[in-house]
N, C-alpha and C. Protein backbone atom coordinates (compact mmCIF):
# COMPACT_ATOMS: atom_id res chain seq x y z
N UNK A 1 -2.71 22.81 -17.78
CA UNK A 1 -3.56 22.84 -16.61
C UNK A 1 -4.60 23.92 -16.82
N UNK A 2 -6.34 23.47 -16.62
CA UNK A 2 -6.98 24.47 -17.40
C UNK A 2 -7.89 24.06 -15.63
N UNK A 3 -8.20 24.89 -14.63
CA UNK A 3 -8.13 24.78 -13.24
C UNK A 3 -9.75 25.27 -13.59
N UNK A 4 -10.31 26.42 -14.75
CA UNK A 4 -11.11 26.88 -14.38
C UNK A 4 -12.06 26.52 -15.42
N UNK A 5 -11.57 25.17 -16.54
CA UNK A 5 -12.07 23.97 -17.18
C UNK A 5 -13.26 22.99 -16.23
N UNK A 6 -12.18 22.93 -15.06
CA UNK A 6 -12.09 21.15 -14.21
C UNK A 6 -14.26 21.44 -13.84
N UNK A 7 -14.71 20.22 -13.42
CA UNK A 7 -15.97 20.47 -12.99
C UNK A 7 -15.10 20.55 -11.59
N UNK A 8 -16.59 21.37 -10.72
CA UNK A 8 -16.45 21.54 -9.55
C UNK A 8 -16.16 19.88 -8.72
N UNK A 9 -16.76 18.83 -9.13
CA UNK A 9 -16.97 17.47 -8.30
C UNK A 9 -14.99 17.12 -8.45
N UNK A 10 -14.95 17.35 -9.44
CA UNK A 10 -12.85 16.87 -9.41
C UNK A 10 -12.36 17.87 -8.85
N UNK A 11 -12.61 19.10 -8.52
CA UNK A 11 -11.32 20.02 -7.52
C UNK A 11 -12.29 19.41 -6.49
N UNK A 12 -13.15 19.07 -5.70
CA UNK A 12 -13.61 18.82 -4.57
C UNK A 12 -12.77 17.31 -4.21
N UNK A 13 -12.61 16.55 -5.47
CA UNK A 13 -11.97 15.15 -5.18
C UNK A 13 -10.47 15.23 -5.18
N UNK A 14 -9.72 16.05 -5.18
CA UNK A 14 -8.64 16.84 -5.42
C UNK A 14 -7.47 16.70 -4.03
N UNK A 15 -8.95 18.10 -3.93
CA UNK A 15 -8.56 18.61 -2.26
C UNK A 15 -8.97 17.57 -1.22
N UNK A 16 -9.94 16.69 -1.20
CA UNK A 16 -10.50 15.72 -0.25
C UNK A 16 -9.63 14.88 -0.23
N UNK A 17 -8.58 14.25 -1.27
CA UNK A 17 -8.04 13.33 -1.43
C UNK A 17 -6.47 14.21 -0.67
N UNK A 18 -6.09 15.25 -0.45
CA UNK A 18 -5.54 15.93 -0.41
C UNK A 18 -5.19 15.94 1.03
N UNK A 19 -6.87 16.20 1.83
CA UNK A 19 -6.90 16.23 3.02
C UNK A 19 -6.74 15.07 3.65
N UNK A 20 -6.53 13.91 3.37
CA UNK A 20 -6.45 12.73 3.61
C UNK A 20 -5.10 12.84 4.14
N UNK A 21 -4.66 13.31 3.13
CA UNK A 21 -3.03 13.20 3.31
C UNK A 21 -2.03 13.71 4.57
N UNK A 22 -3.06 14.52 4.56
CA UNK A 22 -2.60 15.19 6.31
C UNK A 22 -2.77 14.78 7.05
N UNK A 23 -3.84 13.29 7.33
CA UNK A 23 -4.36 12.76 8.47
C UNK A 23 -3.04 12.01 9.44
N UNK A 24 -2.96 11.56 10.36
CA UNK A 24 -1.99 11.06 11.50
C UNK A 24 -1.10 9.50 10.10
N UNK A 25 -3.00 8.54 9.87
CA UNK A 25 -2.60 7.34 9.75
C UNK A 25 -2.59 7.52 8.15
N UNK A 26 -1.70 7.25 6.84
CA UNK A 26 -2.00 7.57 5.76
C UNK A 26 -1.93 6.19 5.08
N UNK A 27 -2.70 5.94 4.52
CA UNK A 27 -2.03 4.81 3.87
C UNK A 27 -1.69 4.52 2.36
N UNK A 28 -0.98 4.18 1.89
CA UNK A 28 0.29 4.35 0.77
C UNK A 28 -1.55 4.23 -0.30
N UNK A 29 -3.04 3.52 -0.13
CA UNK A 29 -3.45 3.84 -0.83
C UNK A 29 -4.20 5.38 -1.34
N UNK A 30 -3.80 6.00 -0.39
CA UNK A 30 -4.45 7.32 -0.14
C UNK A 30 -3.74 7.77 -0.40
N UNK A 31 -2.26 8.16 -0.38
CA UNK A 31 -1.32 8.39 -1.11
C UNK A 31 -1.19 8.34 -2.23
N UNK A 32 -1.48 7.11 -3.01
CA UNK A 32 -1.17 7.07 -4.35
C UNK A 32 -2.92 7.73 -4.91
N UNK A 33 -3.77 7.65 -4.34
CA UNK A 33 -5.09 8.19 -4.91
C UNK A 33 -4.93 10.03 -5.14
N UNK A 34 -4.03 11.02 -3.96
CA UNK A 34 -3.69 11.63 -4.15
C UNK A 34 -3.27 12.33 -4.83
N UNK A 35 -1.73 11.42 -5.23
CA UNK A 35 -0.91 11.99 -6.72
C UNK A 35 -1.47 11.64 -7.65
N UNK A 36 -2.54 10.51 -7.77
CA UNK A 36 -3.19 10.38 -9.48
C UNK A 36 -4.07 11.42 -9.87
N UNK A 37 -4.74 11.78 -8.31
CA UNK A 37 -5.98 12.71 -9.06
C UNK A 37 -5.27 14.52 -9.07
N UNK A 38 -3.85 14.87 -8.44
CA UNK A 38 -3.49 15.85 -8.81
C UNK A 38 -2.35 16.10 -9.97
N UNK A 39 -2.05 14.50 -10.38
CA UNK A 39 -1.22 14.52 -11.63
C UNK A 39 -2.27 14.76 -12.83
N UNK A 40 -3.92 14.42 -12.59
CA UNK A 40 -4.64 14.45 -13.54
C UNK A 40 -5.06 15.97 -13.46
N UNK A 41 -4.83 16.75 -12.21
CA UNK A 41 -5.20 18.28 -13.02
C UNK A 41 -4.10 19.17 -13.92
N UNK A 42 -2.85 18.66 -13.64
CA UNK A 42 -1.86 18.79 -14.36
C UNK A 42 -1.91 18.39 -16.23
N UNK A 43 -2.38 16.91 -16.13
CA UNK A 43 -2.47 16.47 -17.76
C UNK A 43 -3.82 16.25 -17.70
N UNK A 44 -4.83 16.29 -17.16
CA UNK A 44 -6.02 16.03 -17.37
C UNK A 44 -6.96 14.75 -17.30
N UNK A 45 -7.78 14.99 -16.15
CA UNK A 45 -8.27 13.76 -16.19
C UNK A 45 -8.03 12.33 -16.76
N UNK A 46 -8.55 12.36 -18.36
CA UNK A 46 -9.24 11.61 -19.17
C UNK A 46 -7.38 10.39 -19.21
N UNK A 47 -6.30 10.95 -18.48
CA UNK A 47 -5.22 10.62 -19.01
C UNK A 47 -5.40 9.07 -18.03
N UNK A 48 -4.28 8.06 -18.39
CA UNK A 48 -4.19 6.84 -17.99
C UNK A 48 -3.83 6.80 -16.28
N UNK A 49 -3.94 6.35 -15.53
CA UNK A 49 -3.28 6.27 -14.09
C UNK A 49 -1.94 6.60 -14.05
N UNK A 50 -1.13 5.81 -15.03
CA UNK A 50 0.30 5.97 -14.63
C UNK A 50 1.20 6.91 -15.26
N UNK A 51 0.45 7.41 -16.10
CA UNK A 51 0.26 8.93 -16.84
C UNK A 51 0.14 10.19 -15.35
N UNK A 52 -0.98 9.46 -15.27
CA UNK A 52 -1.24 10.91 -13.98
C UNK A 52 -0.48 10.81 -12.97
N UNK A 53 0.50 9.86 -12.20
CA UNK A 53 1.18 9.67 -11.35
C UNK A 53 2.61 10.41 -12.11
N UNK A 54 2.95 9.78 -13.17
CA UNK A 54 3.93 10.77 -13.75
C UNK A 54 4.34 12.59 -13.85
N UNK A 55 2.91 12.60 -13.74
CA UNK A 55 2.44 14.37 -14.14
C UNK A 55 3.19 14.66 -12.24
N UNK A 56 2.41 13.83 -11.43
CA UNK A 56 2.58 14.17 -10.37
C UNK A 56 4.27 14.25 -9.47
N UNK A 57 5.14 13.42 -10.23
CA UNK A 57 6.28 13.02 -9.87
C UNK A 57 7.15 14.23 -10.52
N UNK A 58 6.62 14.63 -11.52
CA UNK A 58 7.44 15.80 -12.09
C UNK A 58 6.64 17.45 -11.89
N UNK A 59 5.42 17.24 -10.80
CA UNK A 59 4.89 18.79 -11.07
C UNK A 59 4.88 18.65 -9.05
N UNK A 60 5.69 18.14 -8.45
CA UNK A 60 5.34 17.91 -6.92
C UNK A 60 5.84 19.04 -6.22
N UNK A 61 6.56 19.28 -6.58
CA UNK A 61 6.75 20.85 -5.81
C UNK A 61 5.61 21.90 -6.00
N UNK A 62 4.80 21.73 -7.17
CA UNK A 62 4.04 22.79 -7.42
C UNK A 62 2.84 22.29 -6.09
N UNK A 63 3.04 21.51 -6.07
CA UNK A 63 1.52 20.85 -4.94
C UNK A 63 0.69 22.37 -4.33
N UNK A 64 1.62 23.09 -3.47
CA UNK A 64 0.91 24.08 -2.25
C UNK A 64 0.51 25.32 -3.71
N UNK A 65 1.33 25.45 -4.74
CA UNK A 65 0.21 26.37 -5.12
C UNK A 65 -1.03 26.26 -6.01
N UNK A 66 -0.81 24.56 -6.37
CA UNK A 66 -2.00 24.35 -7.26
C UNK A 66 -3.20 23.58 -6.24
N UNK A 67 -3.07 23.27 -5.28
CA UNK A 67 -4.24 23.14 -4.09
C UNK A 67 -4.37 24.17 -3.76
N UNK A 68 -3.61 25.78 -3.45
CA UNK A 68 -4.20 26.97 -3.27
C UNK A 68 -5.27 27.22 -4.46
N UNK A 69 -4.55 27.03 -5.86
CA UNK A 69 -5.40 27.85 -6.75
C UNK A 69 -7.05 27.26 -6.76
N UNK A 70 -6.84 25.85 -6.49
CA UNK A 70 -8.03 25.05 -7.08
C UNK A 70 -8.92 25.31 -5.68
N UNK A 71 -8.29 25.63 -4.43
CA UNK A 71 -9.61 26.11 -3.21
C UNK A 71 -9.81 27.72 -3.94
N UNK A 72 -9.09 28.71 -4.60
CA UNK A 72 -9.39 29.71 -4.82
C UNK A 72 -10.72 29.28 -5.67
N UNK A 73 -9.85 28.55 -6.81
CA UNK A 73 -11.76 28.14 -8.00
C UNK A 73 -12.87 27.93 -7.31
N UNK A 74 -12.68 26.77 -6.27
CA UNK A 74 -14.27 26.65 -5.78
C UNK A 74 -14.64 27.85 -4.95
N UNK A 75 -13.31 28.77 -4.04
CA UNK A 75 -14.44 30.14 -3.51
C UNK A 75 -15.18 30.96 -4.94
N UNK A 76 -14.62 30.75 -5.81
CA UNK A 76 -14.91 32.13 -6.79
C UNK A 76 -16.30 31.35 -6.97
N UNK A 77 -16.45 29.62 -7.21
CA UNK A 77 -17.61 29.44 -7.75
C UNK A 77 -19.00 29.65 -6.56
N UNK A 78 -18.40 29.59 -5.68
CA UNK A 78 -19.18 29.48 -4.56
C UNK A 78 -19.52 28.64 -3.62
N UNK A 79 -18.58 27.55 -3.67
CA UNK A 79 -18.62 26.44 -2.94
C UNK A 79 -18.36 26.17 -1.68
């Protein structure tokens, strides 16, 4: 996980996809858009879908501190 690699537009799609997740109505596709794009900061983008869902099934507990770190990246960048 290289957090301070990622472009700014994927931690923004990260956390947005993130915030979704909190909403009342969720739906299982917003869900699964979720864990792909935070299993891909785990193994990295460029990796296959069901690759990145994997990353996500085995790194899910880490969730609250790697959405902390990645809002920390965009304050440092200035976003």
């Amino acid at each position: 996980m290289n957090i301070e690699g990622m472009h700014t537009q994927d931690i923004n799609d990260v956390l947005s996809a993130g915030r979704l997740c909190l909403c009342d109505k969720v739906t299982s596709t917003q869900t699964e858009m979720f864990r792909a794009s935070f299993g891909g900061v785990i193994v990295g983008g460029h990796k296959p879908f069901g690759e990145k869902l994997d990353a996500y099934t085995a790194n899910k507990h880490r969730v609250p501190e790697v959405l902390a770190a990645l809002a920390i990246e965009l304050e440092r960048r200035g976003v």
